[in-house]
PDB file of N, CA and C in Angstrom:
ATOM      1  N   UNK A   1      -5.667 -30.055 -11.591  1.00  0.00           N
ATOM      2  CA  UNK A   1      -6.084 -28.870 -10.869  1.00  0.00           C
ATOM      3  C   UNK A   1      -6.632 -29.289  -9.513  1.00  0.00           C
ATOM      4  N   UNK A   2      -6.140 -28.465  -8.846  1.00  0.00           N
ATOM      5  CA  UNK A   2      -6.970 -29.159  -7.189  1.00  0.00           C
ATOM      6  C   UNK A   2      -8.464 -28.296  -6.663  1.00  0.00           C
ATOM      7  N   UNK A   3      -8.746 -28.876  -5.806  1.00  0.00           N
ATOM      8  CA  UNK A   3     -10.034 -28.990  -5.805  1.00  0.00           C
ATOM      9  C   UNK A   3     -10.409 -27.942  -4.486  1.00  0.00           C
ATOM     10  N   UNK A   4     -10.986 -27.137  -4.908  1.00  0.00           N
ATOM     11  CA  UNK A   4     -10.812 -25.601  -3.558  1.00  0.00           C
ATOM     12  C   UNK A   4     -11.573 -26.342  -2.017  1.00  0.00           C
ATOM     13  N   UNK A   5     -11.253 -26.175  -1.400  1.00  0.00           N
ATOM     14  CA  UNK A   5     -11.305 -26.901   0.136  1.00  0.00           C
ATOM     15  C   UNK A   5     -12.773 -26.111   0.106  1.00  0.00           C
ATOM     16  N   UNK A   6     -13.966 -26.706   0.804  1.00  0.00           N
ATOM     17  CA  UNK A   6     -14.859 -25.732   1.074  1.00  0.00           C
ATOM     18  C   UNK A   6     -14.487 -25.587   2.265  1.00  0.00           C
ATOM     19  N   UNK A   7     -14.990 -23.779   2.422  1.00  0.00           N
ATOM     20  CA  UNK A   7     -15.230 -22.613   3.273  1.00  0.00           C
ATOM     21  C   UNK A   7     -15.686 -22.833   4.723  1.00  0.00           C
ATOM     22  N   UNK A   8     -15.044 -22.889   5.686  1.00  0.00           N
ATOM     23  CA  UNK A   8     -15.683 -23.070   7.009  1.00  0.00           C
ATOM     24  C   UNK A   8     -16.803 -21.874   7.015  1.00  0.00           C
ATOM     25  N   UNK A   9     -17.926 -22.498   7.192  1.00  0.00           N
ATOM     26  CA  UNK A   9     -19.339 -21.054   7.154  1.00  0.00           C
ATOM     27  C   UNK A   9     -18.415 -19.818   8.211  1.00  0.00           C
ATOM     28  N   UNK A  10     -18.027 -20.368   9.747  1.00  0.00           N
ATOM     29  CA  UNK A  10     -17.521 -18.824  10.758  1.00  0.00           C
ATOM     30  C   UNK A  10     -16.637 -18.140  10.043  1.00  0.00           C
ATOM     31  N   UNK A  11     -15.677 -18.945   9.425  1.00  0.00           N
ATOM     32  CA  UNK A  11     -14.643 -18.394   8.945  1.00  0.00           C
ATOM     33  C   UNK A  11     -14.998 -17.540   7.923  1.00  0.00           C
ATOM     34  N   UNK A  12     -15.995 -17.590   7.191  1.00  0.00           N
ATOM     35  CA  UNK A  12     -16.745 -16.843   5.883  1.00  0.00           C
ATOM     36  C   UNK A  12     -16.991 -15.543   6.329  1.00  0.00           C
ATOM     37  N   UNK A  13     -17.715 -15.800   8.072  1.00  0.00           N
ATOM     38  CA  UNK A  13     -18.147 -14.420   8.474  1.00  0.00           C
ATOM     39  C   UNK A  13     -17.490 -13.734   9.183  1.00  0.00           C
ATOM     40  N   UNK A  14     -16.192 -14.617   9.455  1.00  0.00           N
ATOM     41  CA  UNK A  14     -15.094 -13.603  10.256  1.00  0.00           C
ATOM     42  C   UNK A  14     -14.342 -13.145   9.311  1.00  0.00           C
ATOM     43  N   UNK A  15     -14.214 -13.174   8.584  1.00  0.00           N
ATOM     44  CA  UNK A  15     -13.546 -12.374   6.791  1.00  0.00           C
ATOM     45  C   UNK A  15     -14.643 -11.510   6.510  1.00  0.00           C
ATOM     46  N   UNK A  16     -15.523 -11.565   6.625  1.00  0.00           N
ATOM     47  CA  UNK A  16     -16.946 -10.507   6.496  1.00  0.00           C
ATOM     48  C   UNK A  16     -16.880  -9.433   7.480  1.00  0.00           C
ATOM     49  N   UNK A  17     -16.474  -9.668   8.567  1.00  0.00           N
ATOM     50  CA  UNK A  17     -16.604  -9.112   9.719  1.00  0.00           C
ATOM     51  C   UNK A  17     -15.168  -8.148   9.922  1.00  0.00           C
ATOM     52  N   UNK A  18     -14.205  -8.659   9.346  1.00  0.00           N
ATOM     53  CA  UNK A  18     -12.917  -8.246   9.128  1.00  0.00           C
ATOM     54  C   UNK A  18     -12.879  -6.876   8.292  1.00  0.00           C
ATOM     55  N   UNK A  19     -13.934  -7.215   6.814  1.00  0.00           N
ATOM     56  CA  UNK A  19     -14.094  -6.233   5.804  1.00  0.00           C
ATOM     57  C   UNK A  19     -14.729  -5.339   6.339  1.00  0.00           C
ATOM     58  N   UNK A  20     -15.732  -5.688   7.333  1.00  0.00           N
ATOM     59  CA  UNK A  20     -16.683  -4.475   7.762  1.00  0.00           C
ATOM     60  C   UNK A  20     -16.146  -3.387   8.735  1.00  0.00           C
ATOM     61  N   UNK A  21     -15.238  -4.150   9.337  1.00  0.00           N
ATOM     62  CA  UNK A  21     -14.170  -3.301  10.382  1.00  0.00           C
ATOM     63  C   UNK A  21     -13.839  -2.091   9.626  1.00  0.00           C
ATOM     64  N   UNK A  22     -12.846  -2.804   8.795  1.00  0.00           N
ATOM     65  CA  UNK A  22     -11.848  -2.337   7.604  1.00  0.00           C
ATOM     66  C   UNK A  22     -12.745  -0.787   7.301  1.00  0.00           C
ATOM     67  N   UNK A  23     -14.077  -1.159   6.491  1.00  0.00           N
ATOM     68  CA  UNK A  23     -15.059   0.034   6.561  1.00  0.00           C
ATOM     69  C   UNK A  23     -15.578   1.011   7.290  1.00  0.00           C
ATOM     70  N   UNK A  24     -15.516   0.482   8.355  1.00  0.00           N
ATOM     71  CA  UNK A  24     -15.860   1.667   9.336  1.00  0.00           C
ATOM     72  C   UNK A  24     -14.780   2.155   9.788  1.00  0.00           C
ATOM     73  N   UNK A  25     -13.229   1.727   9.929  1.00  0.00           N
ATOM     74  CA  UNK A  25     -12.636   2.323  10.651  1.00  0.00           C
ATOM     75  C   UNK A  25     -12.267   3.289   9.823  1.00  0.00           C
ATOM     76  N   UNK A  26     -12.038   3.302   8.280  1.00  0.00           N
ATOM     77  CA  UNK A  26     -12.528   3.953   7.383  1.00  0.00           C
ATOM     78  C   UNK A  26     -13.137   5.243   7.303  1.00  0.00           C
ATOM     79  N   UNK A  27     -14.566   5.114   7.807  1.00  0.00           N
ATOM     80  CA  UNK A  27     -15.299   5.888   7.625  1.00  0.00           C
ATOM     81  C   UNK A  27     -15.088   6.778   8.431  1.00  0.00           C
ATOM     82  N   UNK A  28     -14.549   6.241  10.137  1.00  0.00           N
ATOM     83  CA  UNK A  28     -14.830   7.533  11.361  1.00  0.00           C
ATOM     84  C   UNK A  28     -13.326   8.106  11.190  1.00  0.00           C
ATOM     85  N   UNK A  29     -12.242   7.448  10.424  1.00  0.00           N
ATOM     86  CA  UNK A  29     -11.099   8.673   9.944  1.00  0.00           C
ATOM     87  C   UNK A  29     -11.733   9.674   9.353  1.00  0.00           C
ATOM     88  N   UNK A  30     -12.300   9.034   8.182  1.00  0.00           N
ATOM     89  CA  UNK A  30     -12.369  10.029   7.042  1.00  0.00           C
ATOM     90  C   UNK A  30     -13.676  11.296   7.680  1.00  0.00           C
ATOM     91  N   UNK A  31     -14.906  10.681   8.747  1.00  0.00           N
ATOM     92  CA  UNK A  31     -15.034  11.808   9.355  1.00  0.00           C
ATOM     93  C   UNK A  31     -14.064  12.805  10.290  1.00  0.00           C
ATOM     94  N   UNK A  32     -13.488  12.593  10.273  1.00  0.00           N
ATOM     95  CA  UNK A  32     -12.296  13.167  11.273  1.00  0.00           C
ATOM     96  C   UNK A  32     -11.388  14.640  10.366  1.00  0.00           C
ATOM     97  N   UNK A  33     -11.796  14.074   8.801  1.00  0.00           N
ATOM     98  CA  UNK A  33     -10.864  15.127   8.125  1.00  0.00           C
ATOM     99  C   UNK A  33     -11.851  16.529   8.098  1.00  0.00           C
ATOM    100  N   UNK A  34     -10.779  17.395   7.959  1.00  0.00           N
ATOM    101  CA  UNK A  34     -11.406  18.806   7.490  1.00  0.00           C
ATOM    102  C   UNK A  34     -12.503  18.579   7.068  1.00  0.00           C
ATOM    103  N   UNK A  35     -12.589  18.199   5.585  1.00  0.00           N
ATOM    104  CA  UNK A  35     -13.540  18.056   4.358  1.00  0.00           C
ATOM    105  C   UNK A  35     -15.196  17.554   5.190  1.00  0.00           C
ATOM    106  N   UNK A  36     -15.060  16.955   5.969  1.00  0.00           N
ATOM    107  CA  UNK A  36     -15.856  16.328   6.769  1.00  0.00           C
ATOM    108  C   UNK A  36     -17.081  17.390   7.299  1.00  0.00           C
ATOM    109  N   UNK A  37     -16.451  18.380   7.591  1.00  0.00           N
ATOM    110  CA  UNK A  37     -17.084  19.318   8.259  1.00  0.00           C
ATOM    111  C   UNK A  37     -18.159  19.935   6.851  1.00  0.00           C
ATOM    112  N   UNK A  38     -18.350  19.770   5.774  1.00  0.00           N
ATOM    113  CA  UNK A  38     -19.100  20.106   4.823  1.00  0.00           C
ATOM    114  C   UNK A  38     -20.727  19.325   5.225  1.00  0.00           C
ATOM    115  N   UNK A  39     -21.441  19.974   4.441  1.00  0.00           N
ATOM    116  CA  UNK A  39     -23.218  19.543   4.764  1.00  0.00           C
ATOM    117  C   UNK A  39     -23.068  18.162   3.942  1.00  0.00           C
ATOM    118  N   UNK A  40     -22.827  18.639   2.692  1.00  0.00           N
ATOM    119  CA  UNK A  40     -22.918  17.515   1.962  1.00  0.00           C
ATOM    120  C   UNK A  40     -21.821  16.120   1.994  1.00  0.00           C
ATOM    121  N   UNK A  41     -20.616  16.430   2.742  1.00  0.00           N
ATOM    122  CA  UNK A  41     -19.888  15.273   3.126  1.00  0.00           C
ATOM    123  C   UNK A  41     -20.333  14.495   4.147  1.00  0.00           C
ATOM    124  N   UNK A  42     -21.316  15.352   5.261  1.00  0.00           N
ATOM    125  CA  UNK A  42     -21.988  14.853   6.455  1.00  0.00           C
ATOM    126  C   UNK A  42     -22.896  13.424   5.997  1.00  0.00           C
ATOM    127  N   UNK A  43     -23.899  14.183   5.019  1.00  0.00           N
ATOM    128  CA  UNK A  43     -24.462  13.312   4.661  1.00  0.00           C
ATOM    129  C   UNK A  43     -24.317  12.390   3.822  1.00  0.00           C
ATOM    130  N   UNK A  44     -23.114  12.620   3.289  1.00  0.00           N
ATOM    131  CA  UNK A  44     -22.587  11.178   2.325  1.00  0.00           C
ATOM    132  C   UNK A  44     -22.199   9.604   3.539  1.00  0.00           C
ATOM    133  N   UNK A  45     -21.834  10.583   4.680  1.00  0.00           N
ATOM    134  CA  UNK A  45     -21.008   9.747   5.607  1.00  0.00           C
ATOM    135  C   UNK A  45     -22.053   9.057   6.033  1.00  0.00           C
ATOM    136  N   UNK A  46     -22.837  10.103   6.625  1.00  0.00           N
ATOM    137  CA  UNK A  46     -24.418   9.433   7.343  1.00  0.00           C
ATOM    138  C   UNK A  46     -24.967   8.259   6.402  1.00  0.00           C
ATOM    139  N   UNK A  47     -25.305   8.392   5.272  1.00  0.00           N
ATOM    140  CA  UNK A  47     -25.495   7.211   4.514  1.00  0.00           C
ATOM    141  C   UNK A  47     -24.434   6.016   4.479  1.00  0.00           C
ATOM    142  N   UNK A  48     -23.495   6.217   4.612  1.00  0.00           N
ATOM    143  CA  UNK A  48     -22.572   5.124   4.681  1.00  0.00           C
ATOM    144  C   UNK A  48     -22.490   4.705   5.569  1.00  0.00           C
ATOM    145  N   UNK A  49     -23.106   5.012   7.176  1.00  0.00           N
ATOM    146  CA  UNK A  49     -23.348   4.779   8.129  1.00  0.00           C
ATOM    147  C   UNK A  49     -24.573   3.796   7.965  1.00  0.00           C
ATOM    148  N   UNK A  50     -25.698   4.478   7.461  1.00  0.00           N
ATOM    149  CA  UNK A  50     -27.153   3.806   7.682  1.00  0.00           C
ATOM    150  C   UNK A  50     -26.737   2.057   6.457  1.00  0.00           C
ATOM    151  N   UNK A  51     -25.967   2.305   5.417  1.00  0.00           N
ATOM    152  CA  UNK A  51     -25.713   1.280   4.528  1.00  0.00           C
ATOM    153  C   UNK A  51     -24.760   0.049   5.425  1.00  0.00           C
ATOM    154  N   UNK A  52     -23.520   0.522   6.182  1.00  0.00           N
ATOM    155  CA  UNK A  52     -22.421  -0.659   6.753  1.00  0.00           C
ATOM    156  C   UNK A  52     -23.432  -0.780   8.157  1.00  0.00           C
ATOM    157  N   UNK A  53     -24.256  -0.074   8.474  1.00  0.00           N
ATOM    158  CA  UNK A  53     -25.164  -0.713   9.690  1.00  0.00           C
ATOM    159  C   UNK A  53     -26.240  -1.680   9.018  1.00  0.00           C
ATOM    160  N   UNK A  54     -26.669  -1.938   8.017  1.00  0.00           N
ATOM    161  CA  UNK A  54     -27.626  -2.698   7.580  1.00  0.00           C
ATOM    162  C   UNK A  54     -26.581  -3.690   6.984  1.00  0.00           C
ATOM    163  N   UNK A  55     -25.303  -3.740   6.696  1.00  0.00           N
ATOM    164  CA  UNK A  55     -24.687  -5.033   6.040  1.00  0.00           C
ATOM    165  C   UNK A  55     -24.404  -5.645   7.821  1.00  0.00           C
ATOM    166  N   UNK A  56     -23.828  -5.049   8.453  1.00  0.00           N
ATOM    167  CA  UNK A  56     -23.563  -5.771  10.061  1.00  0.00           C
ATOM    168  C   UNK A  56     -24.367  -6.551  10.171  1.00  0.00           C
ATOM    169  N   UNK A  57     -26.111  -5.747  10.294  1.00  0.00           N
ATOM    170  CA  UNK A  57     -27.259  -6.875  10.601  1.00  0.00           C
ATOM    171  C   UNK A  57     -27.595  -7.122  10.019  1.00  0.00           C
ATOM    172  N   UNK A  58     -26.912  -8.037   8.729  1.00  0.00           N
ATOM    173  CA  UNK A  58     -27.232  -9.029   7.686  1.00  0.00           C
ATOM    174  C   UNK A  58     -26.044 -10.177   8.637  1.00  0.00           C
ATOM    175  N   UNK A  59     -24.825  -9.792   8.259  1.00  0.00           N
ATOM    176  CA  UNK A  59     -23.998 -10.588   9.079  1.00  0.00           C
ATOM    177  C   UNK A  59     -24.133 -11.018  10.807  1.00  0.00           C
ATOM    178  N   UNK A  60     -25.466 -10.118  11.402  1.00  0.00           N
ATOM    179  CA  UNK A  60     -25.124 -10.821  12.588  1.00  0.00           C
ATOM    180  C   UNK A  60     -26.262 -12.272  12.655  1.00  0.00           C
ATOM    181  N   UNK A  61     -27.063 -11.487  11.872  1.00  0.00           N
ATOM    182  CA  UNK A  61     -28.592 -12.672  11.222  1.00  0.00           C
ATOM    183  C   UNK A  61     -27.861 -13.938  11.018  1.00  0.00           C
ATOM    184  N   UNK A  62     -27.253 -14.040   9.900  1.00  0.00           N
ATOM    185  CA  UNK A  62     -25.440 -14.785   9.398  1.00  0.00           C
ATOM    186  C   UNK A  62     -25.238 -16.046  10.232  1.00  0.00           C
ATOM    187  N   UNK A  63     -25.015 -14.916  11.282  1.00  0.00           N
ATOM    188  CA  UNK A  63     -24.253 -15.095  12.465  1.00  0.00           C
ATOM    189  C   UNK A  63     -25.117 -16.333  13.670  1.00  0.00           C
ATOM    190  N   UNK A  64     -25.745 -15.871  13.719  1.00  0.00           N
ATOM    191  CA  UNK A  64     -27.038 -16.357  14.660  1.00  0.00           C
ATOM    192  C   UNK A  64     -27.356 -17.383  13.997  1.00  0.00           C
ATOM    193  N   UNK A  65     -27.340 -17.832  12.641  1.00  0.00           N
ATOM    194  CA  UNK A  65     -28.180 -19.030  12.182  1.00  0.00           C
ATOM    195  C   UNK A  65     -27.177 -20.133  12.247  1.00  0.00           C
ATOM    196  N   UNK A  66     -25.916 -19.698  12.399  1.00  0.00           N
ATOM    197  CA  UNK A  66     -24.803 -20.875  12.433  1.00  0.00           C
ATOM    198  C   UNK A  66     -25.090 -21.484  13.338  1.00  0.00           C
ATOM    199  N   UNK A  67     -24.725 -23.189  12.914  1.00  0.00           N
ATOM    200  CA  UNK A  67     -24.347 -23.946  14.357  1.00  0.00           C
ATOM    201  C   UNK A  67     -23.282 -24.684  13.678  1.00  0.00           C
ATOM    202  N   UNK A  68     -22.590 -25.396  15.137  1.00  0.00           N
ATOM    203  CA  UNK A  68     -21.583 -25.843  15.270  1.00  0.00           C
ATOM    204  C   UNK A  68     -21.571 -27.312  14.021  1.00  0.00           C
ATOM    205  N   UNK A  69     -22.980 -27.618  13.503  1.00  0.00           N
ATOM    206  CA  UNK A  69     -23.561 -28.683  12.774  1.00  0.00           C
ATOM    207  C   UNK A  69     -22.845 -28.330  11.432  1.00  0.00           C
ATOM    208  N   UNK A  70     -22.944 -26.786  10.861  1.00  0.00           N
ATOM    209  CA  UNK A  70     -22.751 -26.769   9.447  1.00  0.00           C
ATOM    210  C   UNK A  70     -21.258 -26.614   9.108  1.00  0.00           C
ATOM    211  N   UNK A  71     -20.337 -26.874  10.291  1.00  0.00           N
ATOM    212  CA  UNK A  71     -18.908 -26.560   9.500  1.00  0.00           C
ATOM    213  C   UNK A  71     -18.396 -28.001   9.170  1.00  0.00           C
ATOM    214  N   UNK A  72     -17.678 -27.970   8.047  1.00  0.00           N
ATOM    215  CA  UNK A  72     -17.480 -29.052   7.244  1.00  0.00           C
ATOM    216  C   UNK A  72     -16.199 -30.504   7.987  1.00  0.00           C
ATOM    217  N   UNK A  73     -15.914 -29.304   9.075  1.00  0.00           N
ATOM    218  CA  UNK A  73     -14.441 -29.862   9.835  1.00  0.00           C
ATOM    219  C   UNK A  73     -15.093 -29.455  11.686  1.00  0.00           C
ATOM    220  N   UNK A  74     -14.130 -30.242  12.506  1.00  0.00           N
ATOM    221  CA  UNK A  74     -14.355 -29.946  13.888  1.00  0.00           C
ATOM    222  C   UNK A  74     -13.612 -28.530  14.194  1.00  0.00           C
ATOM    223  N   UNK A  75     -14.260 -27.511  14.644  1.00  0.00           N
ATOM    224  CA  UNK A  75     -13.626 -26.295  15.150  1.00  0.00           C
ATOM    225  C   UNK A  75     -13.797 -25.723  17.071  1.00  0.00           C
ATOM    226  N   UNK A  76     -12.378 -25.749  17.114  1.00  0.00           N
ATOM    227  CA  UNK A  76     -12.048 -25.768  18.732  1.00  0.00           C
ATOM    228  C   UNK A  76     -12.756 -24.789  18.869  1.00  0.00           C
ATOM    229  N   UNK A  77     -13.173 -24.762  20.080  1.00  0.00           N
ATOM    230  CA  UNK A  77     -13.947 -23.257  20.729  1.00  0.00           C
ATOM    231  C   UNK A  77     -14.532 -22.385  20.023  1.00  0.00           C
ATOM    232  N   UNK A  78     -15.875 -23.257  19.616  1.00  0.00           N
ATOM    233  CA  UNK A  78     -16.618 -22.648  18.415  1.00  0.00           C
ATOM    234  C   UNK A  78     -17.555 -21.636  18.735  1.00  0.00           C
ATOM    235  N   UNK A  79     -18.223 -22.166  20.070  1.00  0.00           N
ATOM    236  CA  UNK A  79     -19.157 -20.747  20.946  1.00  0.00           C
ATOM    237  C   UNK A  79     -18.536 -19.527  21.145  1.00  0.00           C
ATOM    238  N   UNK A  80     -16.909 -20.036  21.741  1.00  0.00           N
ATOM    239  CA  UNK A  80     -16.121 -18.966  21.908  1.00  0.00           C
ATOM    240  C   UNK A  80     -16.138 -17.773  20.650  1.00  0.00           C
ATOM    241  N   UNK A  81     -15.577 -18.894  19.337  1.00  0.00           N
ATOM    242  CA  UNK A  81     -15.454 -17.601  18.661  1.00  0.00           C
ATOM    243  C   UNK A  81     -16.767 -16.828  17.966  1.00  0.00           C
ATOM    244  N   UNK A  82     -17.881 -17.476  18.300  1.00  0.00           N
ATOM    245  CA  UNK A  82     -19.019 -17.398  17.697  1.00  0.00           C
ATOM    246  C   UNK A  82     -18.914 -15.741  18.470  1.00  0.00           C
ATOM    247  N   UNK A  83     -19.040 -15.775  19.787  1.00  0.00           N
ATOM    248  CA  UNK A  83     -19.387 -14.786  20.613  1.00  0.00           C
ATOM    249  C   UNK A  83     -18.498 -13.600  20.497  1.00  0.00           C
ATOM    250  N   UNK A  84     -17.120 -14.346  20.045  1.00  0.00           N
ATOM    251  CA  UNK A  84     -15.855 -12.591  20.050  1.00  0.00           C
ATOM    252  C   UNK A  84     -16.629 -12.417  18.640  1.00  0.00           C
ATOM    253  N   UNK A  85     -17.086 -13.191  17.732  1.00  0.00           N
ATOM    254  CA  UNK A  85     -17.698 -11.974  15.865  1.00  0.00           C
ATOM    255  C   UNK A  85     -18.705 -11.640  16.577  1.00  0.00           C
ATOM    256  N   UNK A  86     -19.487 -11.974  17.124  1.00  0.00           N
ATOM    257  CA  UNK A  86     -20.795 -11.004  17.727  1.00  0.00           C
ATOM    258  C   UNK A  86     -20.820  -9.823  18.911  1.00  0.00           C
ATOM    259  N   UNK A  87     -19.703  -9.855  19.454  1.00  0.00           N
ATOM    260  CA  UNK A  87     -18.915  -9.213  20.530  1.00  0.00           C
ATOM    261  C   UNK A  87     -18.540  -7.668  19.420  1.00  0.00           C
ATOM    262  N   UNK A  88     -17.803  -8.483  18.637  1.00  0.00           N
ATOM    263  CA  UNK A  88     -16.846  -7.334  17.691  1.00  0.00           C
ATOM    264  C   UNK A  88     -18.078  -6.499  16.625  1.00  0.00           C
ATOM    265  N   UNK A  89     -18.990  -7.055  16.595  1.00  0.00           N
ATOM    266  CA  UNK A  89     -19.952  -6.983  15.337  1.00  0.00           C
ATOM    267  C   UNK A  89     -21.148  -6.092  16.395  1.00  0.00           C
ATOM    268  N   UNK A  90     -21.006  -6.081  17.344  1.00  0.00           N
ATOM    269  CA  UNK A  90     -21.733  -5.191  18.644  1.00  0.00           C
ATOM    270  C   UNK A  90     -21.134  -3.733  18.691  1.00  0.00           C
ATOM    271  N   UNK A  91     -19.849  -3.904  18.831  1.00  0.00           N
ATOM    272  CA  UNK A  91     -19.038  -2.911  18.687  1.00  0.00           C
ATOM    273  C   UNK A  91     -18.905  -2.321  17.813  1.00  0.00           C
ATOM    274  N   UNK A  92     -19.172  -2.378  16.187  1.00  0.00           N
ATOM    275  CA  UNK A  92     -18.976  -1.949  14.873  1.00  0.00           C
ATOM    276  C   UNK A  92     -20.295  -1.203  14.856  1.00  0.00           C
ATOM    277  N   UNK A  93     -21.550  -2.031  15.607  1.00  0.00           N
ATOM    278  CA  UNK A  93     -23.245  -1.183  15.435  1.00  0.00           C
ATOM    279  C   UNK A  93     -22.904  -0.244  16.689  1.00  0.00           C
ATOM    280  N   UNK A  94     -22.392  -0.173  17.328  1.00  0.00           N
ATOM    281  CA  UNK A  94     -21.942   0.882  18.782  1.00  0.00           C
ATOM    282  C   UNK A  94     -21.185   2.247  18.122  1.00  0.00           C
ATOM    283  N   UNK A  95     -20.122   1.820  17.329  1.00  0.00           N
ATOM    284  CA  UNK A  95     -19.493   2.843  16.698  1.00  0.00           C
ATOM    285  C   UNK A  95     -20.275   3.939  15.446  1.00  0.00           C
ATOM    286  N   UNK A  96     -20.702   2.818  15.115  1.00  0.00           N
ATOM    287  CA  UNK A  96     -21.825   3.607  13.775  1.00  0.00           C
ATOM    288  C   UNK A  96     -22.594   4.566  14.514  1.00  0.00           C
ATOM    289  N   UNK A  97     -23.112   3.959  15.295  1.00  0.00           N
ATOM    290  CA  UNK A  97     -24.749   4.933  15.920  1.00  0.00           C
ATOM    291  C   UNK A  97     -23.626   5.523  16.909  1.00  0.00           C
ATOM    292  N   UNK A  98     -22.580   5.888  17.170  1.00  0.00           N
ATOM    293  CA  UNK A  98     -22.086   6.961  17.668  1.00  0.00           C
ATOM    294  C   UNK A  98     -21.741   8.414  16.654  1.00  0.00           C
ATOM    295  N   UNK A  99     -21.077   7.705  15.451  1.00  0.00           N
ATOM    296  CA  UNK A  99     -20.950   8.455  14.377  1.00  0.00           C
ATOM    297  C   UNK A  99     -22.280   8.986  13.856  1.00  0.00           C
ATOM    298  N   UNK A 100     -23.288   8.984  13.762  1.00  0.00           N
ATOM    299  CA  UNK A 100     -24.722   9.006  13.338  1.00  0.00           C
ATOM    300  C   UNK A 100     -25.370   9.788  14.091  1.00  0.00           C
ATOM    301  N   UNK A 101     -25.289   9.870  14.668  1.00  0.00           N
ATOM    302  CA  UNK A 101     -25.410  10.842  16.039  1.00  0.00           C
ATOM    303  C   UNK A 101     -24.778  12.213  16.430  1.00  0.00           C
ATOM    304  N   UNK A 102     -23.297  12.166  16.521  1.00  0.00           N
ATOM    305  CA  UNK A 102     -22.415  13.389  15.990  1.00  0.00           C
ATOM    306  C   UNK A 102     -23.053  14.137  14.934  1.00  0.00           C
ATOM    307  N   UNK A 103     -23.000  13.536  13.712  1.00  0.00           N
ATOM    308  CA  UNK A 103     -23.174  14.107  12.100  1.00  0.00           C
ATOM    309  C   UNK A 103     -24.497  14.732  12.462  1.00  0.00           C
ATOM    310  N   UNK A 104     -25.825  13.790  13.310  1.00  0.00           N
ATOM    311  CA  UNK A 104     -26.697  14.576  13.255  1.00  0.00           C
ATOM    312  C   UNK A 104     -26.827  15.789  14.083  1.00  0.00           C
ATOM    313  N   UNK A 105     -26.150  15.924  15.176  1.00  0.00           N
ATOM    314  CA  UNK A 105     -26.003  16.992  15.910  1.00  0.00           C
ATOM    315  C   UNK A 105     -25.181  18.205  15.557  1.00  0.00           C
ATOM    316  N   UNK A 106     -24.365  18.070  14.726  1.00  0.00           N
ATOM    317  CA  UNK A 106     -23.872  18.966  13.567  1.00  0.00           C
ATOM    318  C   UNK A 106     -24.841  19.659  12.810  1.00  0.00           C
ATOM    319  N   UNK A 107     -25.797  18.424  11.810  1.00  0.00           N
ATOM    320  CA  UNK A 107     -26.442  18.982  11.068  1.00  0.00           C
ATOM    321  C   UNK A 107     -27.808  19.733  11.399  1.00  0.00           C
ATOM    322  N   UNK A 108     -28.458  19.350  12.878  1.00  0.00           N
ATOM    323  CA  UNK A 108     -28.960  20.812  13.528  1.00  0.00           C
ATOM    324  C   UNK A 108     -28.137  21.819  14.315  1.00  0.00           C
ATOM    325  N   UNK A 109     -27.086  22.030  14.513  1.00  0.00           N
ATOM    326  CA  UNK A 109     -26.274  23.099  15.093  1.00  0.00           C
ATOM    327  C   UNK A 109     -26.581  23.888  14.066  1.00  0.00           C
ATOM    328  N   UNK A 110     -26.041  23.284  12.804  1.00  0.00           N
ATOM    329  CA  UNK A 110     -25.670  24.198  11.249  1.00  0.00           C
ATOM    330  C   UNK A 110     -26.941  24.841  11.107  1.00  0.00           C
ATOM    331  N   UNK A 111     -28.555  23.520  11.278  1.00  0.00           N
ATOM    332  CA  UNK A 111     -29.590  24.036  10.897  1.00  0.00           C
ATOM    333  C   UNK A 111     -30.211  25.368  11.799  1.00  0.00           C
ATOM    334  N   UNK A 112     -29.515  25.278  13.314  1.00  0.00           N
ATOM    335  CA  UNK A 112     -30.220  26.227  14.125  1.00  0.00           C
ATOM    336  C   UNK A 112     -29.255  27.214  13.745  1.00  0.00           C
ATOM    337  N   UNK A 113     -28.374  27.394  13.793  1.00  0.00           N
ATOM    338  CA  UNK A 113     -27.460  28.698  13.593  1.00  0.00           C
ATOM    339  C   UNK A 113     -28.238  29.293  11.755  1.00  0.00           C
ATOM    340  N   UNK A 114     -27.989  28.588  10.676  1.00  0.00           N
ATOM    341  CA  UNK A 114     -28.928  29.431  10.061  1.00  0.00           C
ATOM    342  C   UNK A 114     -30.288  30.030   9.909  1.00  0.00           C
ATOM    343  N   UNK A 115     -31.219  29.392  10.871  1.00  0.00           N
ATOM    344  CA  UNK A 115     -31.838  29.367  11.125  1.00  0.00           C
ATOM    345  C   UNK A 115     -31.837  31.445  11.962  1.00  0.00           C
ATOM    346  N   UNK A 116     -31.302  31.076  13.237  1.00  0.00           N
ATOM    347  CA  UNK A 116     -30.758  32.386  13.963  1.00  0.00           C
ATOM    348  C   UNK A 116     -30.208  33.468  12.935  1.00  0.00           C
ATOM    349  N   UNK A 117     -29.544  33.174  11.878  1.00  0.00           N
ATOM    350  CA  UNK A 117     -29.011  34.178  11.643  1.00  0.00           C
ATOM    351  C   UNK A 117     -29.796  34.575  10.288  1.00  0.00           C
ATOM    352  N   UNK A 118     -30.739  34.156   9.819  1.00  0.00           N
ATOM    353  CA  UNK A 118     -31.927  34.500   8.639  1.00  0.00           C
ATOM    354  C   UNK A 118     -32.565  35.657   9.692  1.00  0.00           C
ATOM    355  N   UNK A 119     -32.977  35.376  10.870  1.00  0.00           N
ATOM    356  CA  UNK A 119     -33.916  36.713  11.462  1.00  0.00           C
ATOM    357  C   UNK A 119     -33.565  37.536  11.426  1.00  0.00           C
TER     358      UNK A 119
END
């Protein structure tokens, strides 16, 4: 039986970083559908927002503690790629708190309009 190569640590978190994409791009379709427009789908989303924003900044923490010391092999342009997962992983917390933001401005539109129309 052969013997599993260990894991380049970046490479661990650019497969992490890959999945997290995967999730959000995910998420701002599936806000996009009809169904979306519901109170209670808002806030399913919003939580899935506040949850893949707290796994990001686990992975950018991750991210930050690497050095070029802990990979098991020499890797070309290691700052480089250090900076495009933290680049891309900037962009994933940019997208969230855009989505998070929408949903909440929805969910006082909804709240002021019933609000208006109880008087």
């Amino acid at each position: 039986m052969l013997a599993r190569r260990p894991r380049n640590p970046l490479q661990a978190l650019q497969r992490r970083t890959q999945e997290l994409k995967l999730q959000v791009d995910g998420l701002l379709s599936e806000s996009q559908l009809k169904e979306a427009l519901e109170a209670s789908k808002r806030r399913d989303i919003y939580q899935r927002c506040i949850q893949l924003k707290q796994a990001i900044d686990e992975n950018k923490d991750a991210l930050q503690k690497l050095n070029k010391a802990d990979e098991p092999a020499p890797i070309g342009n290691y700052n480089q790629k250090k900076e495009d997962e933290h680049s891309l992983l900037d962009k994933l917390t940019h997208q969230l708190q855009e989505l998070a933001v929408s949903i909440n401005r929805e969910n006082i539109t909804e709240y002021a309009s019933l609000l208006s129309f109880s008087q």
